[in-house]
C-alpha atoms as a PDB file:
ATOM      1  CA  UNK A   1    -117.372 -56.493 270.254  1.00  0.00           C
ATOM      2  CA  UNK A   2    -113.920 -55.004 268.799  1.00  0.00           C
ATOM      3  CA  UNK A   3    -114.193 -53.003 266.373  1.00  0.00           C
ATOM      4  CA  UNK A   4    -112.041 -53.900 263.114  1.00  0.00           C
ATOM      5  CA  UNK A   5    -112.168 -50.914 261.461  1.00  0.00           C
ATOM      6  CA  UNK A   6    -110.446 -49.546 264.652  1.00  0.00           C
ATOM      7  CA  UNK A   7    -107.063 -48.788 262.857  1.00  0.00           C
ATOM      8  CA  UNK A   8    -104.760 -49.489 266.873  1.00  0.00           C
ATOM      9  CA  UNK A   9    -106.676 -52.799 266.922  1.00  0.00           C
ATOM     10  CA  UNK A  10    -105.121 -54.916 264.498  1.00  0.00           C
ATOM     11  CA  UNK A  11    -105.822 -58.409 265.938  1.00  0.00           C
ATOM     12  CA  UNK A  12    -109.248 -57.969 265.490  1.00  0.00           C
ATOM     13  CA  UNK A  13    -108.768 -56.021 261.749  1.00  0.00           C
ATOM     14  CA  UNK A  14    -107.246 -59.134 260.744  1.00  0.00           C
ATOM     15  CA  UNK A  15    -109.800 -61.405 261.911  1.00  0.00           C
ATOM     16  CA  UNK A  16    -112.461 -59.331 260.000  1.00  0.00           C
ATOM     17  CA  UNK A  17    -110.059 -59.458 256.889  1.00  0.00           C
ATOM     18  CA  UNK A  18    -110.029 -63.126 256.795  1.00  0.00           C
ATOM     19  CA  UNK A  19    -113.117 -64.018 257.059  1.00  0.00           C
ATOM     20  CA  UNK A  20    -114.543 -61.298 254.564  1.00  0.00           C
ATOM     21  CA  UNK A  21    -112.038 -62.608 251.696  1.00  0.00           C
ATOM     22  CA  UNK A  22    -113.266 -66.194 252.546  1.00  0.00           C
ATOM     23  CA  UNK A  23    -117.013 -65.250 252.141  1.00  0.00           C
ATOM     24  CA  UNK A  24    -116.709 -62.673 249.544  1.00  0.00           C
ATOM     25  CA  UNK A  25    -118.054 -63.310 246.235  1.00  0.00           C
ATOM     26  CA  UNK A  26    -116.112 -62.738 243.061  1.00  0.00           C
ATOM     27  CA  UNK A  27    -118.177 -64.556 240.744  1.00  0.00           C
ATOM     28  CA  UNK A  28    -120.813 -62.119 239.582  1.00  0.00           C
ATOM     29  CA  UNK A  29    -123.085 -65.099 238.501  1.00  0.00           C
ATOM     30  CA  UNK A  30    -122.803 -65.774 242.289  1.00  0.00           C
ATOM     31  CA  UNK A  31    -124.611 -62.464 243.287  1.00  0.00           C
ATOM     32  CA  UNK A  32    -128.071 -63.730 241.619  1.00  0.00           C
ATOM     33  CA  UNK A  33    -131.271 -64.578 243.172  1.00  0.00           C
ATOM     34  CA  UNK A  34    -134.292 -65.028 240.928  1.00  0.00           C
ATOM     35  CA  UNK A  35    -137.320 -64.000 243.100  1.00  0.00           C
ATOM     36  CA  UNK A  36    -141.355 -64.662 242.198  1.00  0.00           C
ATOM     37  CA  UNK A  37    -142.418 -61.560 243.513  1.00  0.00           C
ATOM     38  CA  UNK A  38    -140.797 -58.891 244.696  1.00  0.00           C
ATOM     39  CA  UNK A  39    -143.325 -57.601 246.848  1.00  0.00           C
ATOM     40  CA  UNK A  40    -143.945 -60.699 248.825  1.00  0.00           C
ATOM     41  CA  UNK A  41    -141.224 -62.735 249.317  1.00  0.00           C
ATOM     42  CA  UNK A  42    -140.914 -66.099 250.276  1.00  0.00           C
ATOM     43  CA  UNK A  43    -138.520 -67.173 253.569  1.00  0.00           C
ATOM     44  CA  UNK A  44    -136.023 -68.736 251.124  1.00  0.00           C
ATOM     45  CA  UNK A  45    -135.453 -65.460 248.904  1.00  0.00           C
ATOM     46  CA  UNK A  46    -134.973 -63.366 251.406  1.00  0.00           C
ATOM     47  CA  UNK A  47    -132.438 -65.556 253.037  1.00  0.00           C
ATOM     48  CA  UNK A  48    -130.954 -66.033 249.825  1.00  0.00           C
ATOM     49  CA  UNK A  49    -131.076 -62.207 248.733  1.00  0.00           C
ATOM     50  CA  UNK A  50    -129.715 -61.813 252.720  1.00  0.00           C
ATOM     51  CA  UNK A  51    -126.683 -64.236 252.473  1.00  0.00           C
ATOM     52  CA  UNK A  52    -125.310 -62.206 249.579  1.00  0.00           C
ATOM     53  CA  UNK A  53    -125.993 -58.925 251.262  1.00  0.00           C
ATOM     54  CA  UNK A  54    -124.257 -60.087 254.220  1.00  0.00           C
ATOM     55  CA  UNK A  55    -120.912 -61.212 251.962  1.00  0.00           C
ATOM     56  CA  UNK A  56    -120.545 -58.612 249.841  1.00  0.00           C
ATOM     57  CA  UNK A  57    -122.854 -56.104 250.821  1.00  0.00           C
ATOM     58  CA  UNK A  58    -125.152 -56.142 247.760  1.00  0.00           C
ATOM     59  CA  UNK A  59    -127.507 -58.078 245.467  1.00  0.00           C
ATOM     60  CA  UNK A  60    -128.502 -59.108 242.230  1.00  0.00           C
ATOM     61  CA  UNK A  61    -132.022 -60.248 241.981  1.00  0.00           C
ATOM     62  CA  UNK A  62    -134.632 -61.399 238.994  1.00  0.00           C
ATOM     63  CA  UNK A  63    -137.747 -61.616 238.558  1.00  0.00           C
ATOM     64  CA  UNK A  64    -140.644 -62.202 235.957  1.00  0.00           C
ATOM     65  CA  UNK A  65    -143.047 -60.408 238.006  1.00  0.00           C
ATOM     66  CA  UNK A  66    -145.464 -57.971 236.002  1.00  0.00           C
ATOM     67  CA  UNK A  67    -146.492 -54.846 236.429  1.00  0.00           C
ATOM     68  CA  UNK A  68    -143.529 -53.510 238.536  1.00  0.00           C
ATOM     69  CA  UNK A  69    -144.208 -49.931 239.689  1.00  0.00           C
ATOM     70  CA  UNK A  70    -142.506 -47.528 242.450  1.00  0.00           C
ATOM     71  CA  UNK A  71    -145.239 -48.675 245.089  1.00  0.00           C
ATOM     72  CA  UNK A  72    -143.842 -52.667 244.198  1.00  0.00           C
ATOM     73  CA  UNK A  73    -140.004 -51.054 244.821  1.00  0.00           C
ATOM     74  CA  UNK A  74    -141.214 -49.523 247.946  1.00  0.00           C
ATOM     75  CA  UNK A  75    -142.669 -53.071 249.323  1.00  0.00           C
ATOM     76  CA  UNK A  76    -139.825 -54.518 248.212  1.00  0.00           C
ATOM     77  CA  UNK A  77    -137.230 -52.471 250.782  1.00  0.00           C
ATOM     78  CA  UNK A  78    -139.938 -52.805 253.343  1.00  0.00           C
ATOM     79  CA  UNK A  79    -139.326 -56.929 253.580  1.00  0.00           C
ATOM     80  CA  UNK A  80    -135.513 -55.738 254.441  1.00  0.00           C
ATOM     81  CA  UNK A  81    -136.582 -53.035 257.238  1.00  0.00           C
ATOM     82  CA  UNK A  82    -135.943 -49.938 254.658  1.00  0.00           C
ATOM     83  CA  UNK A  83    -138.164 -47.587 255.345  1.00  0.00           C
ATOM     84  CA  UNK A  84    -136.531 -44.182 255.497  1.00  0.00           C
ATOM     85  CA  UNK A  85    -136.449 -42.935 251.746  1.00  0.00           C
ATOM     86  CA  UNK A  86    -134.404 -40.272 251.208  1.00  0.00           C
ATOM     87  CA  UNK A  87    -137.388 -37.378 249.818  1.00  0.00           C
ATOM     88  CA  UNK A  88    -134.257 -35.757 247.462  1.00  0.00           C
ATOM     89  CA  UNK A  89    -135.632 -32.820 245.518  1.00  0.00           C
ATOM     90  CA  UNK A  90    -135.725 -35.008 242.325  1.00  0.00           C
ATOM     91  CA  UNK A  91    -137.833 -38.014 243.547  1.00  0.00           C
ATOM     92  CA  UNK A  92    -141.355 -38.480 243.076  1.00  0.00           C
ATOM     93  CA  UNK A  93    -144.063 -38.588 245.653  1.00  0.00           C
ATOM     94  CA  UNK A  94    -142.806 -41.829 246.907  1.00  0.00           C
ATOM     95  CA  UNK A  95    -139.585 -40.429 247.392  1.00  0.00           C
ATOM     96  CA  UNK A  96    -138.777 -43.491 244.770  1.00  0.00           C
ATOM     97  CA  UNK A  97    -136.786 -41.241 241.326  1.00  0.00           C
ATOM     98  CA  UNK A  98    -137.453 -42.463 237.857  1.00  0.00           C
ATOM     99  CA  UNK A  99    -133.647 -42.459 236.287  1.00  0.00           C
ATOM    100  CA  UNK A 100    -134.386 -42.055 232.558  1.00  0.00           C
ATOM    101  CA  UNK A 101    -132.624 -39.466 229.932  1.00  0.00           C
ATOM    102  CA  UNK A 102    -134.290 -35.779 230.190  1.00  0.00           C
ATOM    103  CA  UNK A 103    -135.007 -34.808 226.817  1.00  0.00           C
ATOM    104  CA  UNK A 104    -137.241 -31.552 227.828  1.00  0.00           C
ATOM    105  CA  UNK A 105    -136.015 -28.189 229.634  1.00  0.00           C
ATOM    106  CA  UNK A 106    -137.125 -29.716 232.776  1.00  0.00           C
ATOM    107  CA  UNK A 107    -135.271 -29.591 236.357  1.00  0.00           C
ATOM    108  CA  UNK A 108    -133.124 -32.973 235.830  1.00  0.00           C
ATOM    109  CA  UNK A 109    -131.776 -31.874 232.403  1.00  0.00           C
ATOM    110  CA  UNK A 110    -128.743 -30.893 233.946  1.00  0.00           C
ATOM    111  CA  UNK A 111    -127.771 -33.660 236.032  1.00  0.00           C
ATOM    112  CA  UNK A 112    -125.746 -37.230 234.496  1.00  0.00           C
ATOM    113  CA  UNK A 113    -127.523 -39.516 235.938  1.00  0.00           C
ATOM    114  CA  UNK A 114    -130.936 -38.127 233.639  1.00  0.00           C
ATOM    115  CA  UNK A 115    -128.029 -37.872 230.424  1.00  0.00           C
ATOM    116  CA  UNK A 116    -127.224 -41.311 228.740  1.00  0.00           C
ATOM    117  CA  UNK A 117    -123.481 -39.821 229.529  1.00  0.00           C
ATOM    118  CA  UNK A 118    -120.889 -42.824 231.501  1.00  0.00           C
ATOM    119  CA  UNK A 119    -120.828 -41.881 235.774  1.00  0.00           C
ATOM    120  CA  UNK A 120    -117.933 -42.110 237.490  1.00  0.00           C
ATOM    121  CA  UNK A 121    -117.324 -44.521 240.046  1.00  0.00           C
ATOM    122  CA  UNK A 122    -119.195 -43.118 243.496  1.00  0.00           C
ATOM    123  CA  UNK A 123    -121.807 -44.201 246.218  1.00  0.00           C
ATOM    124  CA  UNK A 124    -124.525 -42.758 246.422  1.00  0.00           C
ATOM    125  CA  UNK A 125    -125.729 -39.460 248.543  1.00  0.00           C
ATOM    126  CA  UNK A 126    -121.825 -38.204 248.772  1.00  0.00           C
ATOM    127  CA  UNK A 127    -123.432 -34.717 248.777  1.00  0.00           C
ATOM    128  CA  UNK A 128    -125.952 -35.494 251.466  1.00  0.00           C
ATOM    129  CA  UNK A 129    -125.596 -33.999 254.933  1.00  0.00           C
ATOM    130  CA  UNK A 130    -124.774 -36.658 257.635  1.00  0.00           C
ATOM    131  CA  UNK A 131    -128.649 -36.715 258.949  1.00  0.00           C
ATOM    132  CA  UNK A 132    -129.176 -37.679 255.359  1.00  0.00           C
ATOM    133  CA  UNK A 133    -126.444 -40.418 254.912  1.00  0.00           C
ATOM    134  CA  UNK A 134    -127.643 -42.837 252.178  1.00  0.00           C
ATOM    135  CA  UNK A 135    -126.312 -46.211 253.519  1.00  0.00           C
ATOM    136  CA  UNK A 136    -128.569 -48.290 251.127  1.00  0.00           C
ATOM    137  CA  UNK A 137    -130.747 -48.218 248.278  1.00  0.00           C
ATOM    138  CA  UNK A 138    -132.654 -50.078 245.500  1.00  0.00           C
ATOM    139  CA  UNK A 139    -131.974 -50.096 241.835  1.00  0.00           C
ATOM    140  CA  UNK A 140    -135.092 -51.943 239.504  1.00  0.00           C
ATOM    141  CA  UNK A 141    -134.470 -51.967 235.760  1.00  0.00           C
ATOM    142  CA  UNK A 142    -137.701 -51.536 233.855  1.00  0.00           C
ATOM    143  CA  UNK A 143    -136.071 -51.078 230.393  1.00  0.00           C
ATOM    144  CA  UNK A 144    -132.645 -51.266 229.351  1.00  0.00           C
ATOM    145  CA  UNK A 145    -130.745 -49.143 226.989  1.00  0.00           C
ATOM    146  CA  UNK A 146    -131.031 -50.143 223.144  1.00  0.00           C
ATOM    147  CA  UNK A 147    -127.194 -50.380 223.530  1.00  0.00           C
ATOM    148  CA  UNK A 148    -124.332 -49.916 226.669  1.00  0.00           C
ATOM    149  CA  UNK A 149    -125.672 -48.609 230.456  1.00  0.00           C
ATOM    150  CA  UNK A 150    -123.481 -51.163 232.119  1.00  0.00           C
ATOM    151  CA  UNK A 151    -122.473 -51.092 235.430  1.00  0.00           C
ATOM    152  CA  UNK A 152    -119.464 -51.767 237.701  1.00  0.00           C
ATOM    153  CA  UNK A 153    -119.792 -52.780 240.985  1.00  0.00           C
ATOM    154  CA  UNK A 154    -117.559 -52.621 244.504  1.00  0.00           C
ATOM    155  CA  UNK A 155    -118.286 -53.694 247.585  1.00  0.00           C
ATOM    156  CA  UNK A 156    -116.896 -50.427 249.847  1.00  0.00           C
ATOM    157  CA  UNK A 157    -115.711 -52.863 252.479  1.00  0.00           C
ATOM    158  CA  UNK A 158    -113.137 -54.742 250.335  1.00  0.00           C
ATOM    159  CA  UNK A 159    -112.003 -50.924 249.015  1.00  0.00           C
ATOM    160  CA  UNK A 160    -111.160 -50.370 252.704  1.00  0.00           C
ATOM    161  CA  UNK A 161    -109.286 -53.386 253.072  1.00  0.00           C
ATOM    162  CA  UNK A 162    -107.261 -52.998 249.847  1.00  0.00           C
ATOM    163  CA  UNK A 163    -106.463 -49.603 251.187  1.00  0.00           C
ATOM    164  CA  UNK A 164    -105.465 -50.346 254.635  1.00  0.00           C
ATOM    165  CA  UNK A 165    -103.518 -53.310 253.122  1.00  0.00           C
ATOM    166  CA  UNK A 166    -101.308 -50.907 251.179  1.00  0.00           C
ATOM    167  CA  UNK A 167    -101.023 -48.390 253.747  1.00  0.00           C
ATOM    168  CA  UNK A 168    -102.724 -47.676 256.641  1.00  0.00           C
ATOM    169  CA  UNK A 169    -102.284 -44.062 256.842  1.00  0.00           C
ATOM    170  CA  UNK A 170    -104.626 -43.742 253.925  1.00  0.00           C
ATOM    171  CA  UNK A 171    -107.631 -44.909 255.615  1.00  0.00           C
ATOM    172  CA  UNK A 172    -106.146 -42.347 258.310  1.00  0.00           C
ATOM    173  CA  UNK A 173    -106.475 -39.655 255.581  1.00  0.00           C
ATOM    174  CA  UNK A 174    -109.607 -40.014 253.973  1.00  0.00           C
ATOM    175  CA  UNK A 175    -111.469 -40.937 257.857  1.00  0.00           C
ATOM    176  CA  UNK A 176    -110.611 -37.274 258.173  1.00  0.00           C
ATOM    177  CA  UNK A 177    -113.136 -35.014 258.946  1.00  0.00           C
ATOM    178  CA  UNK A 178    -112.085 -32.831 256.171  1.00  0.00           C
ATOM    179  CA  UNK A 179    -110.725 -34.903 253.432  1.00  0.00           C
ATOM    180  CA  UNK A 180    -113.835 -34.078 251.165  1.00  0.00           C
ATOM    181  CA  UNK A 181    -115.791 -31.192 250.420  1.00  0.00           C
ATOM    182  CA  UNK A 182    -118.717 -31.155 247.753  1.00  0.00           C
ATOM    183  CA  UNK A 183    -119.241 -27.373 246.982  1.00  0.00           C
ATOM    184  CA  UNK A 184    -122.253 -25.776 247.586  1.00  0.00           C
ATOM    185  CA  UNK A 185    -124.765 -26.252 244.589  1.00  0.00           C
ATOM    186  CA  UNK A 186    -126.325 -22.839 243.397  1.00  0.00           C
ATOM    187  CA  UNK A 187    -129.535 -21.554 241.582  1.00  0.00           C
ATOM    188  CA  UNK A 188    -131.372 -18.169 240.673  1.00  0.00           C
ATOM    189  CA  UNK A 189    -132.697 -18.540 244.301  1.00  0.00           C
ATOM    190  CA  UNK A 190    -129.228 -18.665 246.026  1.00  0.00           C
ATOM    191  CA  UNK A 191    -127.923 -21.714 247.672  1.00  0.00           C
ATOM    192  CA  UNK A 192    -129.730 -24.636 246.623  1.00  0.00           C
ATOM    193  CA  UNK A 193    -127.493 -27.175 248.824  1.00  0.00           C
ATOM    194  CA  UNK A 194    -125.024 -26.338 251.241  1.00  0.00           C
ATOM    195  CA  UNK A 195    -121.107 -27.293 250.777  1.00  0.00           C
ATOM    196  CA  UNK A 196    -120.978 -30.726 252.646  1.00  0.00           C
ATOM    197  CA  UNK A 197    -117.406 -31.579 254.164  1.00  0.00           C
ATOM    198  CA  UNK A 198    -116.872 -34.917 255.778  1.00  0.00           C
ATOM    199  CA  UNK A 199    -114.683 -38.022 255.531  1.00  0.00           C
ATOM    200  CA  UNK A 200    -114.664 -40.641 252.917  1.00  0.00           C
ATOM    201  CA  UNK A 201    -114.402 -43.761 255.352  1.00  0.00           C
ATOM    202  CA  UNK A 202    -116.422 -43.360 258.520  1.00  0.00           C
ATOM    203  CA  UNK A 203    -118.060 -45.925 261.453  1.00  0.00           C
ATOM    204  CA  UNK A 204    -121.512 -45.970 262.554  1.00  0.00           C
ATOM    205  CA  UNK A 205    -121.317 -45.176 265.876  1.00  0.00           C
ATOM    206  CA  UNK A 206    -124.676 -47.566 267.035  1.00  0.00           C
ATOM    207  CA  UNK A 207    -123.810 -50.270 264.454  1.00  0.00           C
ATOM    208  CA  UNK A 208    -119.915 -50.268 263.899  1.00  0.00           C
ATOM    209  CA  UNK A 209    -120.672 -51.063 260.734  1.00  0.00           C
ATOM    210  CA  UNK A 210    -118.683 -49.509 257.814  1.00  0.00           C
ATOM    211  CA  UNK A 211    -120.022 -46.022 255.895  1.00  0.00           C
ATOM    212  CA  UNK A 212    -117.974 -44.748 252.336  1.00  0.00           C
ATOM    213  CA  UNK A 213    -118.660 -41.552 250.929  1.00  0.00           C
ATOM    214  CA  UNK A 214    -117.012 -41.179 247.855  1.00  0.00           C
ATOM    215  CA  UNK A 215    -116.836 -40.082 243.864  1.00  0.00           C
ATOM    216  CA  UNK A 216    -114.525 -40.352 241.753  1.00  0.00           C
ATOM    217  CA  UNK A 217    -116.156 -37.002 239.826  1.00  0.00           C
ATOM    218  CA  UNK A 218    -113.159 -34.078 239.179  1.00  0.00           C
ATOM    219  CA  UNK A 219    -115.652 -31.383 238.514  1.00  0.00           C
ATOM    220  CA  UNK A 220    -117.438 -29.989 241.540  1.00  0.00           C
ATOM    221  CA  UNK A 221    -114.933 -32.049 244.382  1.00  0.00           C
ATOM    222  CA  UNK A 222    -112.255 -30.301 246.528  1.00  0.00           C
ATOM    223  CA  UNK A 223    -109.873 -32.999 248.336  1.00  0.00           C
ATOM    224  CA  UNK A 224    -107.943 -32.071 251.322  1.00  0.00           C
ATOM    225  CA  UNK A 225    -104.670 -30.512 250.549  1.00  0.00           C
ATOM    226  CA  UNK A 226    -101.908 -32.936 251.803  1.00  0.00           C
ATOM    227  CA  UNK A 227     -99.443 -35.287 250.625  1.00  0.00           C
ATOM    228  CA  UNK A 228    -101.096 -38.413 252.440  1.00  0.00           C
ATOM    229  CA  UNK A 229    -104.803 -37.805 251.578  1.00  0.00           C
ATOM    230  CA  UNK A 230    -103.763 -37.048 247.501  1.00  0.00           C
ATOM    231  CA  UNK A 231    -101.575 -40.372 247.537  1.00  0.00           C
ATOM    232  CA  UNK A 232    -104.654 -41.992 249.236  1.00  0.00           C
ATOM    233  CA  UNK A 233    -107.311 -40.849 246.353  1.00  0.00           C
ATOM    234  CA  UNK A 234    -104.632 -41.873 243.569  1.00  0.00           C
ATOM    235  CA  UNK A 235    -104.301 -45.136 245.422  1.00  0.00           C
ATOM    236  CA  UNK A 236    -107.781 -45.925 245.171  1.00  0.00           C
ATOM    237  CA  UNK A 237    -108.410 -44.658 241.594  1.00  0.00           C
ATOM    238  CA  UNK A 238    -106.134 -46.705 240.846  1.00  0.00           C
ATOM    239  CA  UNK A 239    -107.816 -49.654 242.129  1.00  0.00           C
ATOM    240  CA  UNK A 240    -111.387 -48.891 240.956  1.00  0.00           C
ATOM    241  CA  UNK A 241    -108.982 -48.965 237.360  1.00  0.00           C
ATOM    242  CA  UNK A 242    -107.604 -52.600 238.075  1.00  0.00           C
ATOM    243  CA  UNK A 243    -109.286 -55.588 237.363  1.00  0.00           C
ATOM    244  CA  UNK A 244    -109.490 -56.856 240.838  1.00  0.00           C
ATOM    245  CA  UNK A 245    -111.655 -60.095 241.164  1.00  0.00           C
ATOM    246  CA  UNK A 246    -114.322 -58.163 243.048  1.00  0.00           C
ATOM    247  CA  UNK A 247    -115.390 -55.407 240.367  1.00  0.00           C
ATOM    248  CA  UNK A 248    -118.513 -57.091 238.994  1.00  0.00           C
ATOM    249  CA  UNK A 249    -119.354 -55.628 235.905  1.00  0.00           C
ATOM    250  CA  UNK A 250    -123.048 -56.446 234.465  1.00  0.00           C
ATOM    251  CA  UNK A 251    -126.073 -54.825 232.859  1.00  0.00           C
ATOM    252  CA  UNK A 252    -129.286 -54.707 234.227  1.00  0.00           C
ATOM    253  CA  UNK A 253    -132.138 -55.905 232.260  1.00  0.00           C
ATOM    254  CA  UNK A 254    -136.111 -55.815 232.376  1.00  0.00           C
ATOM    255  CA  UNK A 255    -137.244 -57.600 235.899  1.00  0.00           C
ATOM    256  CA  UNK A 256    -133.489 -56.934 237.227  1.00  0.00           C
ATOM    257  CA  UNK A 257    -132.882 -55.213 240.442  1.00  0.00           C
ATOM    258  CA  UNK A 258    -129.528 -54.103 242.677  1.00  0.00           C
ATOM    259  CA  UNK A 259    -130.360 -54.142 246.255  1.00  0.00           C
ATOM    260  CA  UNK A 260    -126.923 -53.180 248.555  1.00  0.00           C
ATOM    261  CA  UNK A 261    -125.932 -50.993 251.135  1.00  0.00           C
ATOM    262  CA  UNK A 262    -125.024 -48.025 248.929  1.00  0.00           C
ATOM    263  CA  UNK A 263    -121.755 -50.277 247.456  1.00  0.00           C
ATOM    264  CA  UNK A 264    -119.376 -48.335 244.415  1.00  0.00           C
ATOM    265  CA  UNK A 265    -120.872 -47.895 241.276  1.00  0.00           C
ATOM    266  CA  UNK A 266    -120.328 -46.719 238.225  1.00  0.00           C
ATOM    267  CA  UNK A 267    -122.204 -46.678 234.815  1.00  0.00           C
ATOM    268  CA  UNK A 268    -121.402 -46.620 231.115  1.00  0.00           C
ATOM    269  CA  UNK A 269    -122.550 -44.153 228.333  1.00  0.00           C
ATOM    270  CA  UNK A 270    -125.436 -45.638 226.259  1.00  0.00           C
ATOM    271  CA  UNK A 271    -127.344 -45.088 223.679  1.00  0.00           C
ATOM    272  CA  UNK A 272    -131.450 -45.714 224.214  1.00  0.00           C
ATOM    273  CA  UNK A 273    -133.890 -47.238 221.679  1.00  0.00           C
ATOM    274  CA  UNK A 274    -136.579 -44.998 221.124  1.00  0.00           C
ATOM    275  CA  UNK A 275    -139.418 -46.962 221.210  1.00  0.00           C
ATOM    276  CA  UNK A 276    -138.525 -47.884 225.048  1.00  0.00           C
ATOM    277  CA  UNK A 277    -136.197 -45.663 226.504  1.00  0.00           C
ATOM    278  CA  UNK A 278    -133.882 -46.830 229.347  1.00  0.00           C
ATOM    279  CA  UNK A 279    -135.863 -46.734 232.596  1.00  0.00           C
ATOM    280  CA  UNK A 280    -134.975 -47.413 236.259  1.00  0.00           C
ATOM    281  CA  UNK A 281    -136.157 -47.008 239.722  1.00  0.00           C
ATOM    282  CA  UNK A 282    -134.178 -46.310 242.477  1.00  0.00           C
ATOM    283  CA  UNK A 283    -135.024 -45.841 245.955  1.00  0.00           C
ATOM    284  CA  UNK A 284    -132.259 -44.540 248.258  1.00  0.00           C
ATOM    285  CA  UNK A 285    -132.679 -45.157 252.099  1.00  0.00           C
ATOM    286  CA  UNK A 286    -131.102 -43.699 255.633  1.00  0.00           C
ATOM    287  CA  UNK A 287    -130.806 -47.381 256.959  1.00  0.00           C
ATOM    288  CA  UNK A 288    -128.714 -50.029 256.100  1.00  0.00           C
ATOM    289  CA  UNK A 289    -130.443 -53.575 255.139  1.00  0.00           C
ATOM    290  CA  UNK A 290    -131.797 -54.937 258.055  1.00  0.00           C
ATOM    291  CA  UNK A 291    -129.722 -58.496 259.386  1.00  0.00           C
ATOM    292  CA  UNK A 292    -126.902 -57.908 256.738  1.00  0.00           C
END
């Protein structure tokens, strides 16, 4: 099979171009599937919950099941071939992390994603090593914030095609080995994490299918130094800032979940109700979604 994202084979680039703008979905309504229950699913959700994955690379899904806990989340990914959770240093047993503000002195207090702060647009794992690449994961919402939390979502493919439609040499740039480096992260015990240097666009070499490795953080980043890979970053900024047809933008709710293979995200500041404090589960995974 040729590979499209093979930038001297542009026969088969454009074949792969057409049919993913025919299939994609730009209608965010169009990326929901109510399930019964999410750890047993019936033939037709999955193959509903599949045909999205496989158009635009992520999910929506619904249900009114009750109680949902990390174990449910876990069976969930299982019915998709997920099995490899990523055991980051902030997960639970499970390896499945409880996203919620950190209002004590605890580990996470440092870290947005436990803030009610807005994230930047990124995938997930970008500091990960390769052996740890985070090609999917699961997102449940338990409770939502009293007010904001929204999110913004982008399926990495149709990033690679806007790019390579405006200029090829910046998919050249930022496949480059080099074109990102996450410094190392440091504690009172020394290195915590090593630096991680690696390319924002890269191909799995068993699957051909597309990886992106990306944030759009300014703190904490180094880019590689040149004119091309610079114009490439601004070039894509710029595009997570238009109002391109496929940026969904939504809110998760109670019963809500995002399963995807580890698509751009972002979220917006919030502010949480007290009595119920915005709570999510996510479980991050080293494969991608099985069949999508």
């Amino acid at each position: 099979m040729q590979n499209p994202f093979d930038l001297d084979n542009t026969a088969a680039y454009l074949r792969w171009r057409e049919h993913k703008l025919d299939r994609a979905i730009t209608d965010t309504g169009g990326l929901v599937v109510e399930i019964r229950d999410p750890r047993s699913l019936t033939e037709a959700e999955r193959a509903a919950l599949l045909e999205r994955c496989r158009r635009s690379n992520m999910v929506i899904y619904t249900t009114h099941a009750d109680p949902v806990d990390e174990q449910t989340v876990q069976q969930f990914g299982l019915q998709f071939g997920l099995n490899s959770l990523d055991a980051n240093w902030l997960a639970g047993e499970q390896g499945i992390t409880r996203v919620t503000v950190c209002t004590d002195d605890g580990k996470r207090q440092g870290y947005i994603p436990y803030t009610d702060h807005p994230i930047k647009w990124h995938t997930d794992g970008y500091y990960n090593p390769p052996v740890r690449q985070i090609r999917s994961f699961v997102l449940h919402c338990m409770h939502s914030a009293g007010q904001g939390g929204e999110n913004r979502l982008l399926d990495h493919e149709i990033a690679y095609l806007m790019l390579r439609d405006s200029n090829a040499d910046f998919i050249r740039a930022l496949s480059a080995a080099d074109a990102m480096t996450i410094p190392e992260r440091t504690d009172e015990q020394g290195v915590a994490r090593a630096a991680q240097t690696g390319p924002v666009f890269s191909v799995d070499p068993a699957s051909g299918e597309l990886h992106m490795r990306y944030t759009a953080r300014t703190r904490s980043i180094v880019w590689k130094q040149d004119a091309t890979t610079l114009a490439a970053v601004a070039a894509l900024e710029k595009l997570l800032a238009s109002d391109l047809p496929h940026i969904h933008g939504l809110r998760l709710e109670p019963g809500m979940g995002l399963l995807c293979n580890n698509v751009l995200h972002d979220r917006a500041a919030f502010e949480d109700d007290a009595t119920a404090p915005r709570l999510l589960f996510r479980a991050r995974y080293h494969e991608r979604i099985a069949a999508s």
